[in-house]
Protein backbone atom coordinates (compact mmCIF):
# COMPACT_ATOMS: atom_id res chain seq x y z
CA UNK A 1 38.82 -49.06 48.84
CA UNK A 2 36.15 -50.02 45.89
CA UNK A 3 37.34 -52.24 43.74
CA UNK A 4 35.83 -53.95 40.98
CA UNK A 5 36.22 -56.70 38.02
CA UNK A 6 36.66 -55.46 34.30
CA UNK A 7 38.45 -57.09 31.93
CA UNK A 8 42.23 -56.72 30.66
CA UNK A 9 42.68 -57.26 26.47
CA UNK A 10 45.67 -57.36 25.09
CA UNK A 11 46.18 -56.95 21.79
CA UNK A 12 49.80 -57.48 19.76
CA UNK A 13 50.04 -57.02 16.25
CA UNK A 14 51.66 -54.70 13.96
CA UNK A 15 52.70 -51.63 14.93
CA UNK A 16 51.43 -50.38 10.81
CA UNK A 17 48.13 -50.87 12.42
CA UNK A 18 48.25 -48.65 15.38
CA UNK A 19 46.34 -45.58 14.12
CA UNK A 20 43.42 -47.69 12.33
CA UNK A 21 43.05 -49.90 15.45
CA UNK A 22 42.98 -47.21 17.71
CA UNK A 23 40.09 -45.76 15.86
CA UNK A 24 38.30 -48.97 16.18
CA UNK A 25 38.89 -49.39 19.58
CA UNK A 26 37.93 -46.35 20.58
CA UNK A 27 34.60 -46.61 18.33
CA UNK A 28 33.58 -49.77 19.55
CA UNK A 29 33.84 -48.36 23.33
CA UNK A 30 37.14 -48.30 24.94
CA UNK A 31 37.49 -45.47 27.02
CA UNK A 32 41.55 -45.46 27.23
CA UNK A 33 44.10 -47.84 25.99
CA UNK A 34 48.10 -48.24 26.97
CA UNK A 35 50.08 -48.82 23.72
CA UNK A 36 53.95 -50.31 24.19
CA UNK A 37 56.75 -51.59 21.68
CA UNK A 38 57.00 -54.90 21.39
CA UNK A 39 59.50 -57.39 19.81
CA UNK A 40 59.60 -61.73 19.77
CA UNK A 41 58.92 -64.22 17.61
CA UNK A 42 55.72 -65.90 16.71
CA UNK A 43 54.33 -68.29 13.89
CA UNK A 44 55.03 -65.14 11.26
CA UNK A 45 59.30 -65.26 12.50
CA UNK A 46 61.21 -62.77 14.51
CA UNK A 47 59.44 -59.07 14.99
CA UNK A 48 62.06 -56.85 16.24
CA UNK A 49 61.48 -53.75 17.73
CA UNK A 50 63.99 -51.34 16.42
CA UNK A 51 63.18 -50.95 13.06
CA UNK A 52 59.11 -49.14 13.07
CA UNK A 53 58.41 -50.73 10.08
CA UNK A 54 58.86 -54.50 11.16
CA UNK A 55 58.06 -53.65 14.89
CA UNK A 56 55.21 -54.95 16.96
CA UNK A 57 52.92 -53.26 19.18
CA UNK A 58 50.81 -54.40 22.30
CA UNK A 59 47.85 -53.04 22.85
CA UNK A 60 46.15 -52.87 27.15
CA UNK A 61 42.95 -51.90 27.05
CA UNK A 62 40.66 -52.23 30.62
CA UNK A 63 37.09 -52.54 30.15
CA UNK A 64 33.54 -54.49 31.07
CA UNK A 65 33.44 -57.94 29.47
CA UNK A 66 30.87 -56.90 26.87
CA UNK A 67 33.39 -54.24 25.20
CA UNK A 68 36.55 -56.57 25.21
CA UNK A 69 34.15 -59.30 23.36
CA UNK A 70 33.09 -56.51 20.87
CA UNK A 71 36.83 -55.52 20.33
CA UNK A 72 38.50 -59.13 19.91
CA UNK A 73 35.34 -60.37 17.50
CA UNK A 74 35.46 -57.00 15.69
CA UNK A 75 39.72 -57.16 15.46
CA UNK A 76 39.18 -60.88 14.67
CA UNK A 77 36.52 -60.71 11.69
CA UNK A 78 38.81 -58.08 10.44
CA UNK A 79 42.53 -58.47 10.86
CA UNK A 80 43.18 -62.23 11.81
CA UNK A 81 43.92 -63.86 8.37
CA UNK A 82 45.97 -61.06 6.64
CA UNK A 83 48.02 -59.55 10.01
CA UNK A 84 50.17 -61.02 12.48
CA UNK A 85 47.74 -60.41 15.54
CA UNK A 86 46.96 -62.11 19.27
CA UNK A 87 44.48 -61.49 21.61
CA UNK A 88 44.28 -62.55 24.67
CA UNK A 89 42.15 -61.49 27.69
CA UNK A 90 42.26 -62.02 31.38
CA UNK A 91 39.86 -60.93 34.05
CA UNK A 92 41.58 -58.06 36.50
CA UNK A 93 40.72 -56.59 39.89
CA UNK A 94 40.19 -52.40 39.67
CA UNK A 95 40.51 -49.97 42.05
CA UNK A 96 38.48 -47.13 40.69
CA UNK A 97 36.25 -48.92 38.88
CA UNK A 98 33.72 -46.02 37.46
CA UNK A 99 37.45 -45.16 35.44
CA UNK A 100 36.53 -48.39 33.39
């Protein structure tokens, strides 16, 4: 079995941002992404989950190093200081690594 490191970045914000982020992810070289509800609470209160409006999203996306640094300083530059946003990246072992 092949199997390969790439790089897991997870992204949780707000789930008003999911079509404009997806377009940027995609653009700056993501070749898939897994997109989930989220709810919790954070330094901007509780985010619940139930109501679209105030929900959260997280955002998976598997890729090569390179992309996920392009992504997070891109979504960083961009969305930090106005959107309640984290990042947060962790290096993953693939099978099927020509997927990624």
């Amino acid at each position: 079995m092949t199997q390969a490191t790439r790089t897991l970045l997870t992204v949780i914000t707000e789930a008003a941002l999911e079509t404009v982020l997806i377009r940027e992810i995609e653009r700056l070289g993501a070749n898939g992404y897994t997109i989930t509800d989220a709810r919790g609470k954070g330094g901007r209160g509780v985010r619940h989950a139930g109501w679209e409006a105030n929900g959260n999203i997280r955002i998976e996306v598997v890729c090569n190093a390179a992309t996920a640094e392009a992504i997070s300083a891109y979504l960083q530059a961009h969305y930090y200081d106005n959107y309640a946003m984290i990042l947060f990246t962790h290096d993953i072992a693939v099978l099927r690594p020509e997927k990624f």
